[in-house]
C-alpha atoms as a PDB file:
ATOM      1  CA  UNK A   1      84.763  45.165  -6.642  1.00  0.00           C
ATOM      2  CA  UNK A   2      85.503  41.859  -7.471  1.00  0.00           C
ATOM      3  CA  UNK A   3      86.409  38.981  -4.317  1.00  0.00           C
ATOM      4  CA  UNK A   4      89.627  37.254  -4.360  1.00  0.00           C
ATOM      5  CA  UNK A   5      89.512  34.235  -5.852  1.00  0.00           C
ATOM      6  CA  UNK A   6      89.871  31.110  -3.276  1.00  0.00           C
ATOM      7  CA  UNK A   7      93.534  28.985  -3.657  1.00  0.00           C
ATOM      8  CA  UNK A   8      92.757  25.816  -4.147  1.00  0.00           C
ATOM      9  CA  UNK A   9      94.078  23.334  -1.110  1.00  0.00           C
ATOM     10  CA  UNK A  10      98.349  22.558  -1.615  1.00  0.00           C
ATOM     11  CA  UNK A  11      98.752  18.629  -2.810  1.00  0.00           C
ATOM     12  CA  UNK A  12      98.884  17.049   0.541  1.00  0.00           C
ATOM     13  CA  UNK A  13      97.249  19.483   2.682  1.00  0.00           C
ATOM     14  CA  UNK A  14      95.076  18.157   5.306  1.00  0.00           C
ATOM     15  CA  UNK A  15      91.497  19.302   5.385  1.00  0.00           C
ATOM     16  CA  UNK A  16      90.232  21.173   8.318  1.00  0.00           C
ATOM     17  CA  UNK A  17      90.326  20.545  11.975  1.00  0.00           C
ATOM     18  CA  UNK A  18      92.764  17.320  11.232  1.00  0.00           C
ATOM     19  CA  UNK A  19      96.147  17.417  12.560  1.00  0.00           C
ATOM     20  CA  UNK A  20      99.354  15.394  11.971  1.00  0.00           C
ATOM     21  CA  UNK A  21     101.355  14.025  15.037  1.00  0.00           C
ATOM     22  CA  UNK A  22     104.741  11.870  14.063  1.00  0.00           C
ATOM     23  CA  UNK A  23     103.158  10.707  11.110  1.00  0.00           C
ATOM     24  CA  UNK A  24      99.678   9.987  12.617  1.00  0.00           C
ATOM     25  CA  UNK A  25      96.135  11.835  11.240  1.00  0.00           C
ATOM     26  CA  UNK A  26      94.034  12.974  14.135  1.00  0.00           C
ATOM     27  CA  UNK A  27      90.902  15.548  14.029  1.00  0.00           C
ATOM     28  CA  UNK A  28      89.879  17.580  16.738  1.00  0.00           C
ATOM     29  CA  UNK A  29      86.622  16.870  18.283  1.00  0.00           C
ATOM     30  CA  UNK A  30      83.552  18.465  16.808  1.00  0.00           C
ATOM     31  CA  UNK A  31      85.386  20.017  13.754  1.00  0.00           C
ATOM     32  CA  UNK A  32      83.843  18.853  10.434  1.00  0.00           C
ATOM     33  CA  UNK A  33      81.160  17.577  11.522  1.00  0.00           C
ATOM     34  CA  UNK A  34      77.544  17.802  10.452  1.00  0.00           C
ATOM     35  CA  UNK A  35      75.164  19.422  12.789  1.00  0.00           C
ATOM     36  CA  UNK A  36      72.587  16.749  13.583  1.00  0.00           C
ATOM     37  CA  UNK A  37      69.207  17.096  11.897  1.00  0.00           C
ATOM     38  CA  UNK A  38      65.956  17.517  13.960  1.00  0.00           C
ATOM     39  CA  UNK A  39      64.228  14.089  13.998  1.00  0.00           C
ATOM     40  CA  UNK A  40      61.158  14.756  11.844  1.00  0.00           C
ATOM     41  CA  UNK A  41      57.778  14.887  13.628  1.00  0.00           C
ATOM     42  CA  UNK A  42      55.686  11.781  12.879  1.00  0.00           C
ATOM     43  CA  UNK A  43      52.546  12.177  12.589  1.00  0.00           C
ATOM     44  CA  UNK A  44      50.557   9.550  15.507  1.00  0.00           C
ATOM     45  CA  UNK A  45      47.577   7.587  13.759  1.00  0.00           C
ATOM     46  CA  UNK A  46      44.187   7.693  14.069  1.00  0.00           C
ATOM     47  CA  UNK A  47      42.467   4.828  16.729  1.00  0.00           C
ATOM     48  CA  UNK A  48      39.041   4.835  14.788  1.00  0.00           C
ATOM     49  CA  UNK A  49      39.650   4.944  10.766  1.00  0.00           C
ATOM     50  CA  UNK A  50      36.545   6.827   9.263  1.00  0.00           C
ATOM     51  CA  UNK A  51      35.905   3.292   7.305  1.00  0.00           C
ATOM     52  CA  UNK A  52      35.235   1.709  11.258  1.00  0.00           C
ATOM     53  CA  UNK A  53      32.881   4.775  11.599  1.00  0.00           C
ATOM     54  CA  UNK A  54      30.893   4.895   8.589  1.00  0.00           C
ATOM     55  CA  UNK A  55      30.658   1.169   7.203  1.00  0.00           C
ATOM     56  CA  UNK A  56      28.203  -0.723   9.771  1.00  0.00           C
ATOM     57  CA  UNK A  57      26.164   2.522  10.627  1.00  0.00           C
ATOM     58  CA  UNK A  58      25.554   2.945   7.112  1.00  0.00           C
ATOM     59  CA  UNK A  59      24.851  -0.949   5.888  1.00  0.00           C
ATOM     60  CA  UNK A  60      22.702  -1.047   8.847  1.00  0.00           C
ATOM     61  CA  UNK A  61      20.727   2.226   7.748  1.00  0.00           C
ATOM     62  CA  UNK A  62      20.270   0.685   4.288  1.00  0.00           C
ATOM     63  CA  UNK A  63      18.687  -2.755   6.213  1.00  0.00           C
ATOM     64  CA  UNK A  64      16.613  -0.592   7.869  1.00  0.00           C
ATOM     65  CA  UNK A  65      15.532   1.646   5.111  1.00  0.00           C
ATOM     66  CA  UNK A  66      14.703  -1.443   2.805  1.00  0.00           C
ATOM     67  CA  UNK A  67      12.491  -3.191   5.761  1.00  0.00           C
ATOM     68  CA  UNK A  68      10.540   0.025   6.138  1.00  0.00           C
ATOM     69  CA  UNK A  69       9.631   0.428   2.574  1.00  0.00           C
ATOM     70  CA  UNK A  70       8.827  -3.544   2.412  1.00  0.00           C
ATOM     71  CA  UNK A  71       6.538  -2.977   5.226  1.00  0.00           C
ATOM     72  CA  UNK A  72       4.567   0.041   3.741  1.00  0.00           C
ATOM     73  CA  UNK A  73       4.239  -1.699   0.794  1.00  0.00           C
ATOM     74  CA  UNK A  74       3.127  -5.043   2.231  1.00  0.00           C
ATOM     75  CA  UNK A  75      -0.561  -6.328   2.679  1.00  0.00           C
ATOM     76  CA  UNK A  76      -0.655  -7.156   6.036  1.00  0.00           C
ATOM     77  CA  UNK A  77      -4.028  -8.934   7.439  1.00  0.00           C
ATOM     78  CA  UNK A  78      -5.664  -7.470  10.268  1.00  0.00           C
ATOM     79  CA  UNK A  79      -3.506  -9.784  12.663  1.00  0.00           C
ATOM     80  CA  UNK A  80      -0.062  -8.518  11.570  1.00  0.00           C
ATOM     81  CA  UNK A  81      -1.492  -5.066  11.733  1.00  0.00           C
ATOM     82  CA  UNK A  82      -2.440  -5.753  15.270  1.00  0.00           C
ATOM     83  CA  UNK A  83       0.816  -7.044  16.541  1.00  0.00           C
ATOM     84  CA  UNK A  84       2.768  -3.640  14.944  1.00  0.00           C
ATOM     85  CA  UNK A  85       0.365  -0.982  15.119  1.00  0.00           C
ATOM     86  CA  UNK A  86       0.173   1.695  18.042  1.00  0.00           C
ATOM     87  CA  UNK A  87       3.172   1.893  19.282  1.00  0.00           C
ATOM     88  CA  UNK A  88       3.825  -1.872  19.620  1.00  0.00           C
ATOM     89  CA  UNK A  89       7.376  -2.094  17.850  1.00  0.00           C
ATOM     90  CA  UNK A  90       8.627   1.287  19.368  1.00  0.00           C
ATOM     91  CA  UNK A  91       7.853   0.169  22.897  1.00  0.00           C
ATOM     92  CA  UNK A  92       9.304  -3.401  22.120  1.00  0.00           C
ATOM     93  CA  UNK A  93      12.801  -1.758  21.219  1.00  0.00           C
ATOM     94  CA  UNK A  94      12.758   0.346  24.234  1.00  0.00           C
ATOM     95  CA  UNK A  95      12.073  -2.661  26.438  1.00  0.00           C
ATOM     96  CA  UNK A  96      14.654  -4.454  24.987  1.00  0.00           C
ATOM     97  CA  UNK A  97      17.236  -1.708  25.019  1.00  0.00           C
ATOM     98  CA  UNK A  98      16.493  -1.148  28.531  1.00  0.00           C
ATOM     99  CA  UNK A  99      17.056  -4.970  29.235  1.00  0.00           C
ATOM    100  CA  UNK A 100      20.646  -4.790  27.929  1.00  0.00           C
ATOM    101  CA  UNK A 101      21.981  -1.744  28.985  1.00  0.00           C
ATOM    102  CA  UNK A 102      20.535  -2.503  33.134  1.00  0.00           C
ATOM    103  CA  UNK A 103      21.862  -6.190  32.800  1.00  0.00           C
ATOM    104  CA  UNK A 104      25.318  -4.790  31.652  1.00  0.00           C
ATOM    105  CA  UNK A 105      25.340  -2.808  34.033  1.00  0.00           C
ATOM    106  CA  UNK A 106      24.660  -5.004  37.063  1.00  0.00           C
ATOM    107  CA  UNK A 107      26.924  -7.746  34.923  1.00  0.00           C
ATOM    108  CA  UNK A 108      30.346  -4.854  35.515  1.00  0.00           C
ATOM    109  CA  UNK A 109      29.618  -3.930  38.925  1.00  0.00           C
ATOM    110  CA  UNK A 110      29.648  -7.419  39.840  1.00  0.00           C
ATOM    111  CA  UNK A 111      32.351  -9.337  37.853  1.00  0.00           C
ATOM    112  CA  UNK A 112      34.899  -6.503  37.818  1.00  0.00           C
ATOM    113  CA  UNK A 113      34.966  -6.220  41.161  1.00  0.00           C
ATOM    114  CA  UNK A 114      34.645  -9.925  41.851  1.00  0.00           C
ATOM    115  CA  UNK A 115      37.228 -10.185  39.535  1.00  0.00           C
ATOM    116  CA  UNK A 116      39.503  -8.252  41.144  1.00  0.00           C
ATOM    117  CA  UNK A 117      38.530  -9.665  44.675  1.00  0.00           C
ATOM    118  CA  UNK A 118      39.386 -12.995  43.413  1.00  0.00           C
ATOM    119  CA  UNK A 119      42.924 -12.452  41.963  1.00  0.00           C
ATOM    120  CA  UNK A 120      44.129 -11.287  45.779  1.00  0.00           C
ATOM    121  CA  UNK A 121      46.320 -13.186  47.963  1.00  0.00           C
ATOM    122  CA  UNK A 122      43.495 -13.507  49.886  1.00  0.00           C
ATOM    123  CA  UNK A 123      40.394 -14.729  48.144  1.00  0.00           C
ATOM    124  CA  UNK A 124      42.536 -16.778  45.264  1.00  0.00           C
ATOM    125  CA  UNK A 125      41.789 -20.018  46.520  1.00  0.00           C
ATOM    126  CA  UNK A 126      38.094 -19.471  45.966  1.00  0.00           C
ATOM    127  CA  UNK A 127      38.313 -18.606  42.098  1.00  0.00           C
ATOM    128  CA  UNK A 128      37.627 -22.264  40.989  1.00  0.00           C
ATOM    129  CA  UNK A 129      34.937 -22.400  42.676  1.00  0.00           C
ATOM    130  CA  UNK A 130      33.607 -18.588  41.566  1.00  0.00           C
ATOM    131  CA  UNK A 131      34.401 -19.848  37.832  1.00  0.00           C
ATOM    132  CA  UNK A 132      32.462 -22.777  38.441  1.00  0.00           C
ATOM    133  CA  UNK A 133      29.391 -21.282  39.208  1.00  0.00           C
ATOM    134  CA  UNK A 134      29.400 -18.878  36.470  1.00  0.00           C
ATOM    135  CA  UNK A 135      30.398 -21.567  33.879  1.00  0.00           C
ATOM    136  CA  UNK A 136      26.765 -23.223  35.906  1.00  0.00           C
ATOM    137  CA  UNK A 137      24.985 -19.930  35.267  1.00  0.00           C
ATOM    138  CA  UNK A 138      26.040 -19.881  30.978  1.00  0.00           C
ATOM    139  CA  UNK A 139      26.014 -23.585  30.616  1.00  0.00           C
ATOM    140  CA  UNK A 140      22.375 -23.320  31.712  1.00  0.00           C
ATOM    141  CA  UNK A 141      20.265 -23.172  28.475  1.00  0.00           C
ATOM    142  CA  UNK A 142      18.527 -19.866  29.195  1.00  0.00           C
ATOM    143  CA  UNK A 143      15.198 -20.876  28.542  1.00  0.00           C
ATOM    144  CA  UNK A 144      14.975 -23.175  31.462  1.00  0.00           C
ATOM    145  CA  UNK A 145      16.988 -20.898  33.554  1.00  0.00           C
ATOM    146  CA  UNK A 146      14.129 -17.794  32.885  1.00  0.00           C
ATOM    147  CA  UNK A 147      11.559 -21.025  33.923  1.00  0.00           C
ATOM    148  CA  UNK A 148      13.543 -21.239  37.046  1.00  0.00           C
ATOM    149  CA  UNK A 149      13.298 -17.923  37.924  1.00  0.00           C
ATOM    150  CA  UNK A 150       9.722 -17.320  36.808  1.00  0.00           C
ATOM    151  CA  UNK A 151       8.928 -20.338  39.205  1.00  0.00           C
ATOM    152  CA  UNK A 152      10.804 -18.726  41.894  1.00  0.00           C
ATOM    153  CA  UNK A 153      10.134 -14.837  41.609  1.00  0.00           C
ATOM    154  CA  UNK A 154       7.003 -14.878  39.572  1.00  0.00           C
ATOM    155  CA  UNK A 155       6.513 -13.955  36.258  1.00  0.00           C
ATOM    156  CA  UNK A 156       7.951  -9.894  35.557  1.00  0.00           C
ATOM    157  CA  UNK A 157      11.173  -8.001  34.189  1.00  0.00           C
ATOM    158  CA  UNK A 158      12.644  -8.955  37.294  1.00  0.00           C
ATOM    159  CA  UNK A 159      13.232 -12.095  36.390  1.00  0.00           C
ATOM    160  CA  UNK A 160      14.285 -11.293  33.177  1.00  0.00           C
ATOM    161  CA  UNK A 161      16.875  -9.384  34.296  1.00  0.00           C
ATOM    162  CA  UNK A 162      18.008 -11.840  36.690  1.00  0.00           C
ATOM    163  CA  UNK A 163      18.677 -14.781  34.250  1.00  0.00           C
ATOM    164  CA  UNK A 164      20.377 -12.435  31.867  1.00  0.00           C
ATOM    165  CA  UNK A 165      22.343 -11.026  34.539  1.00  0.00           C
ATOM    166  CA  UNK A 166      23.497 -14.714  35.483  1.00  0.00           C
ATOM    167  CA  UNK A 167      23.911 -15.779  32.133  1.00  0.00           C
ATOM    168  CA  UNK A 168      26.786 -12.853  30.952  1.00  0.00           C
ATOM    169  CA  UNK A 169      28.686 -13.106  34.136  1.00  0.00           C
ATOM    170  CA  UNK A 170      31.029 -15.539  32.763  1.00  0.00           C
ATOM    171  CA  UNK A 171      33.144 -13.423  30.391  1.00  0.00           C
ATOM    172  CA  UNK A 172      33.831 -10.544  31.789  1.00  0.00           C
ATOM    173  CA  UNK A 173      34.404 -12.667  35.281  1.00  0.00           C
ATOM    174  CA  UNK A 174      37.073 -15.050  33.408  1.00  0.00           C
ATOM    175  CA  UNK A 175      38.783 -12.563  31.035  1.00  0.00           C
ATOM    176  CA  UNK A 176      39.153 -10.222  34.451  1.00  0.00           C
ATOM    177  CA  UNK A 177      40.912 -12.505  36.510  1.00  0.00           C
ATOM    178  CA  UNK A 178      43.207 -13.331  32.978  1.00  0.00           C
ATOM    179  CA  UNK A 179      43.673  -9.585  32.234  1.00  0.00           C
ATOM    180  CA  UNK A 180      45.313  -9.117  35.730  1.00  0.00           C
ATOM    181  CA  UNK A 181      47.048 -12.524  35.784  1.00  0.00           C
ATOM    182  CA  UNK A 182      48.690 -11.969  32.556  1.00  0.00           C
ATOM    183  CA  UNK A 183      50.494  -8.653  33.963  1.00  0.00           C
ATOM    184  CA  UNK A 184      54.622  -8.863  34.636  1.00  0.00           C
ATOM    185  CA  UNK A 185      55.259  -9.900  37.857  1.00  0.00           C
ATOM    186  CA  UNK A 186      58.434  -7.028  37.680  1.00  0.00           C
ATOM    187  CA  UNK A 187      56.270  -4.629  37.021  1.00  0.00           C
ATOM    188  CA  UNK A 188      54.337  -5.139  39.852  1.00  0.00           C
ATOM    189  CA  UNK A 189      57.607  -5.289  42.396  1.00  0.00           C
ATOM    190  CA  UNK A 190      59.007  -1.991  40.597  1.00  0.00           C
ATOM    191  CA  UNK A 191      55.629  -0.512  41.237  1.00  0.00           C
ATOM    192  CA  UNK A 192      56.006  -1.504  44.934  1.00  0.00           C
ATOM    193  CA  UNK A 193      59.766  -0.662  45.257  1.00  0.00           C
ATOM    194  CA  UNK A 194      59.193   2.845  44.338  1.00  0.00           C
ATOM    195  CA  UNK A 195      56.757   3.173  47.273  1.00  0.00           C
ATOM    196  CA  UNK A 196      53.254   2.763  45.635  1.00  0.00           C
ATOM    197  CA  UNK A 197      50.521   1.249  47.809  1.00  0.00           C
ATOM    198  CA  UNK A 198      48.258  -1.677  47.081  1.00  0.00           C
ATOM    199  CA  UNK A 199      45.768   0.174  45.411  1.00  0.00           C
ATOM    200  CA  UNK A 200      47.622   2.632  43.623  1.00  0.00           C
ATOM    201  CA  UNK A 201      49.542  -0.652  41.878  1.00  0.00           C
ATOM    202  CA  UNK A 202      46.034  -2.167  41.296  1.00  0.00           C
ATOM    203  CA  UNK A 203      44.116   1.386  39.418  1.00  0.00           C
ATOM    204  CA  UNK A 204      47.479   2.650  37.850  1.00  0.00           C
ATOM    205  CA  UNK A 205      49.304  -0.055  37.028  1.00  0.00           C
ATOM    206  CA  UNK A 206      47.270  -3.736  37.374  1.00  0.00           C
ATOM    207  CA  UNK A 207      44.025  -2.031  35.795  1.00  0.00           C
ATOM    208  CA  UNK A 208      45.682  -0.488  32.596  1.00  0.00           C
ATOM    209  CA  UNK A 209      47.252  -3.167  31.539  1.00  0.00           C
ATOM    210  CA  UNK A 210      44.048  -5.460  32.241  1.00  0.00           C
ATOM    211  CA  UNK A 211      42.037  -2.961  29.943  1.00  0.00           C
ATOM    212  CA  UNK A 212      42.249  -4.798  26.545  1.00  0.00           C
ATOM    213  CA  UNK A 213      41.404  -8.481  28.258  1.00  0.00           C
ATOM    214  CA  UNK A 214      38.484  -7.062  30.150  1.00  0.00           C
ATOM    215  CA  UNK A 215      36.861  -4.713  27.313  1.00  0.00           C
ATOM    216  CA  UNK A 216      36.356  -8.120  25.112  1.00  0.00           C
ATOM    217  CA  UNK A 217      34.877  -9.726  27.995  1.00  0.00           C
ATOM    218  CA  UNK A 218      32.053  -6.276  28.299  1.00  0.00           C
ATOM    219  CA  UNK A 219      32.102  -6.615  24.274  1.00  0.00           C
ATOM    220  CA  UNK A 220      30.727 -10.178  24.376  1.00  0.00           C
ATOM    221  CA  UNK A 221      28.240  -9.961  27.372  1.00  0.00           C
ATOM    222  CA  UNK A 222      27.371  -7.147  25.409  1.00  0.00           C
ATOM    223  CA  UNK A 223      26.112  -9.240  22.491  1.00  0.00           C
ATOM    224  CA  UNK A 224      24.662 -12.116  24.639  1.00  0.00           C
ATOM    225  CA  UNK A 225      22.475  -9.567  26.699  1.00  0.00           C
ATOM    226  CA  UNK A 226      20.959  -8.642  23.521  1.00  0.00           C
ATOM    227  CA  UNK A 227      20.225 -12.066  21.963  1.00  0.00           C
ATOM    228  CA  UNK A 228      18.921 -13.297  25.516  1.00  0.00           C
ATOM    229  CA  UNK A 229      16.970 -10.297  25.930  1.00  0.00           C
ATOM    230  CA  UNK A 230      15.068 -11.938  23.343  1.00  0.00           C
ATOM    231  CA  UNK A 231      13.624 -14.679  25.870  1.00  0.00           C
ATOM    232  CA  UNK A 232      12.127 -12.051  28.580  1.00  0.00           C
ATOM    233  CA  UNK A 233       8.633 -12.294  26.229  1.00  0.00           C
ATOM    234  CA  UNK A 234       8.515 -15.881  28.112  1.00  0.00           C
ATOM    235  CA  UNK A 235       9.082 -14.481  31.623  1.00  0.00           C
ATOM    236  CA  UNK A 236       7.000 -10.976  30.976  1.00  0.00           C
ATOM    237  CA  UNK A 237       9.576  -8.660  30.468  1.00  0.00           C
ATOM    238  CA  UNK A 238       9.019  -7.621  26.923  1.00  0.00           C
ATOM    239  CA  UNK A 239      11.668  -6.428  24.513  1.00  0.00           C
ATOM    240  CA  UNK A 240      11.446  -7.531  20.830  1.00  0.00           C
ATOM    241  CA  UNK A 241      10.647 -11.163  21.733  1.00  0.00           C
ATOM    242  CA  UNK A 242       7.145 -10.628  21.929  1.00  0.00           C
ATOM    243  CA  UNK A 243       7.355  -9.959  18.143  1.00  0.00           C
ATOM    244  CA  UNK A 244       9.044 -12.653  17.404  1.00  0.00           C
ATOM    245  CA  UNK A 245       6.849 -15.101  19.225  1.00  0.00           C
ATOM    246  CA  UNK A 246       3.889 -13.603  17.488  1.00  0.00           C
ATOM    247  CA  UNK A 247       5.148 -14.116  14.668  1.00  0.00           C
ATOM    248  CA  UNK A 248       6.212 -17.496  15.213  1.00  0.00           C
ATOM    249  CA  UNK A 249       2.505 -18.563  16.627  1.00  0.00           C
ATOM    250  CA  UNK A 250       0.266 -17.284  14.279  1.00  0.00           C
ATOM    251  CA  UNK A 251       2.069 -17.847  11.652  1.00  0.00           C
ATOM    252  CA  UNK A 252       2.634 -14.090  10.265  1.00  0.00           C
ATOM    253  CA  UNK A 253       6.068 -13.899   8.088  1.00  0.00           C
ATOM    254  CA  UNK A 254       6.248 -10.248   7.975  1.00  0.00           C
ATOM    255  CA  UNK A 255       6.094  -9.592  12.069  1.00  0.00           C
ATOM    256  CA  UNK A 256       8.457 -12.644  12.751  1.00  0.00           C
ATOM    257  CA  UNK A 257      10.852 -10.979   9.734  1.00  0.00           C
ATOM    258  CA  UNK A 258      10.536  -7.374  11.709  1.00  0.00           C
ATOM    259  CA  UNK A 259      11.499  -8.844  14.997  1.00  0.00           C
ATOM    260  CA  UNK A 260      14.613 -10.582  14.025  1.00  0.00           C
ATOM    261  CA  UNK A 261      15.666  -7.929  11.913  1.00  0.00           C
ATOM    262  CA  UNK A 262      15.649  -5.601  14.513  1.00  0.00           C
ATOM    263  CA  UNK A 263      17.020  -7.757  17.046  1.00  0.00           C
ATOM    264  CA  UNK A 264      20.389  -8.621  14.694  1.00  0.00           C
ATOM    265  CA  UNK A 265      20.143  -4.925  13.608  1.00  0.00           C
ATOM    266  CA  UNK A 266      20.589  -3.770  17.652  1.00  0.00           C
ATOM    267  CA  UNK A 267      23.187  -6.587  18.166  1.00  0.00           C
ATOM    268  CA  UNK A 268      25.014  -5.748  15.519  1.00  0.00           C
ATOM    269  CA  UNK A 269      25.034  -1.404  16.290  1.00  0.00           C
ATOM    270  CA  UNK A 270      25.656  -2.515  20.018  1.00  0.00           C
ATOM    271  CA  UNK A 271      28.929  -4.522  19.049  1.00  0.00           C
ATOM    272  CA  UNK A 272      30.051  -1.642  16.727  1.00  0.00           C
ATOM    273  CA  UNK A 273      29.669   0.865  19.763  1.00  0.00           C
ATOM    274  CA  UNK A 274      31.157  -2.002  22.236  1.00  0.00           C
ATOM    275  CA  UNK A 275      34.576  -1.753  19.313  1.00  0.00           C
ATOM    276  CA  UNK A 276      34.698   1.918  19.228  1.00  0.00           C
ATOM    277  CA  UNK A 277      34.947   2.223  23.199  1.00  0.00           C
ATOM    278  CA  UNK A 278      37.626  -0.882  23.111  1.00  0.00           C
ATOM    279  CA  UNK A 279      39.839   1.543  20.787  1.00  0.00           C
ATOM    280  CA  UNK A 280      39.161   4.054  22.893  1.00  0.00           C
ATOM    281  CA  UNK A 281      39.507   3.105  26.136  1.00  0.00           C
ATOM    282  CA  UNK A 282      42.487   1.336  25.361  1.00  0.00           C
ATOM    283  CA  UNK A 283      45.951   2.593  26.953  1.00  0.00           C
ATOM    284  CA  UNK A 284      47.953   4.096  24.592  1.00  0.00           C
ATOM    285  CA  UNK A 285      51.286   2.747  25.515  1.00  0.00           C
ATOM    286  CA  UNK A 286      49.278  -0.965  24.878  1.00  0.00           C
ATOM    287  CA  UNK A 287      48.153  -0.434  21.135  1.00  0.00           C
ATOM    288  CA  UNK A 288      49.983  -2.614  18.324  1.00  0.00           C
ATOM    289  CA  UNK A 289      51.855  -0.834  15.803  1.00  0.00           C
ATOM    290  CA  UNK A 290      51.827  -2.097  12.539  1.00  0.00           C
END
C-alpha cells in the first residue's frame, strides 16, 4: 500500500506555529522549537595525577637501591663497620622519624590553636608580640638554641624535642593567623546573619577556607623538623645525626655519605606525603581550575 505523497508547502505559506496578524509574523510560544539537549556530564579530574604518585617514590627507590649495592660492595675498615653494623642505621632512622613526627605534632596543637586564639577580637592585640617570639625561636641558629636547652634541661631527647618544637612554630603560627585573615569579611556577616554561632562560622566556614594557607605552613615545619632533627646527636637524642657526625670526625666518607643520604632521602618522602595530604585535604570548592 503505498503512503500519499506529502504536498509540498503553497508559495507564501507560513511554516508552523507562526501566525499573521494585519500584516505582522508572530509564532506561538513553544512551537518550533528544539527541545533542549541534556548538558553533557563532565567528567571531574583527578587531585593526585599518577605522575605525583609514582615519580619521587620511585627516583627515591632507585637512590636507595644504588647506595645499598655501593655499600655491599665497598671495603669498609673496621671503624665504618662499627658505626653501621648491628642495628646502628635502623635504630638511627627510627629515632629520627620519631623526632619529626612528635615535634609536628606538639608544633599543630600549639600554633593552630594559638593561631586561632590570636586572630579573636579578643587576644588580637597580642599577635605582634606572639610573632615576635616565634620569629626569636627560628632566628635562633639551632645549634646554640639545643646548647641552651641542654644547659637548662640536661642532655636527652627532651631537649631535642624542645628546640625543634620552638624552632617550626613560626610557619604554621604566621600562615594561620594569614589563612583566617585573608577570608571575606561578607562571608563572615552572611554566615552570622543566617544565625550561625561563633564557632560554627570559625570550623565551617573560617577553617575551610584557611585550609590551603595553613597546610603549607605543616608542609614546611614538616621539612625543617627533619633537617633539625639532624642536631639532636649534639643534645643526646639520636636520629641520623649520630651518623653523620661520625662520619664527619673520623673521617669515614662512606658513613658520612649514608647519613646524608638518608636524611635528604626522608626529607624529601616526608614533603611528597606533606603534598599529597595538601591535595587532599584541600576543600573542593577552593581548588584552581585550569
Amino acid at each position: 500500500m503505498s503512503t500519499p505523497s506529502r504536498k509540498p508547502p503553497l508559495k507564501g505559506a507560513r511554516p508552523d506555529g507562526e501566525h499573521e496578524v494585519k500584516g505582522l509574523a508572530f509564532r506561538d510560544e513553544g512551537e518550533g522549537e528544539q527541545e533542549p539537549r541534556p548538558a553533557a556530564t563532565t567528567r571531574e579530574p583527578r587531585r593526585i595525577s599518577w605522575q605525583k604518585l609514582t615519580f619521587l617514590p620511585a627516583v627515591l627507590a632507585i637512590v636507595l637501591l644504588i647506595t645499598w649495592l655501593w655499600f655491599r660492595n665497598a671495603d669498609l675498615d673496621s671503624i665504618s663497620e662499627n658505626a653501621i653494623s648491628g642495628g646502628q642505621v635502623g635504630k638511627a632512622l627510627r629515632q629520627h622519624i620519631s623526632l619529626t613526627v612528635i615535634s609536628t605534632f606538639f608544633v599543630l596543637i600549639i600554633a593552630i590553636p594559638l593561631g586561632i586564639l590570636l586572630t579573636r577580637t579578643m587576644f588580637r592585640k597580642a599577635t605582634p608580640f606572639a610573632l615576635m617570639l616565634a620569629n626569636i625561636g627560628q632566628a635562633t641558629p639551632a645549634i646554640g638554641l639545643l646548647a641552651l636547652l641542654v644547659i637548662w634541661l640536661g642532655i636527652g631527647e627532651r631537649s631535642a624535642l624542645i628546640g625543634i618544637i620552638i624552632y617550626a612554630i613560626l610557619p604554621v603560627l604566621s600562615n594561620t593567623i594569614a589563612g583566617l585573615k585573608a577570608n571575606d569579611p561578607t562571608l563572615l556577616e552572611a554566615a552570622r546573619g543566617i544565625g550561625m554561632s561563633p564557632v560554627g562560622v570559625l570550623t565551617k566556614v573560617e577553617l575551610p577556607l584557611a585550609v590551603p594557607l595553613i597546610l603549607a605552613g605543616v608542609r614546611t615545619a614538616l621539612v625543617l623538623n627533619v633537617g633539625t632533627a639532624t642536631l639532636a646527636t649534639f643534645g643526646g637524642g639520636g636520629g641520623l645525626g649520630v651518623l653523620i657526625t661520625t662520619g664527619i670526625t673520623n673521617q669515614r666518607m662512606p658513613v658520612l655519605m649514608l647519613g646524608s643520604i638518608l636524611t635528604i632521602a626522608l626529607a624529601l618522602l616526608v614533603d611528597w606525603l606533606a603534598s599529597l595530604a595538601e591535595l587532599l585535604l584541600r576543600p573542593r570548592g577552593l581548588e584552581v581550575r585550569s
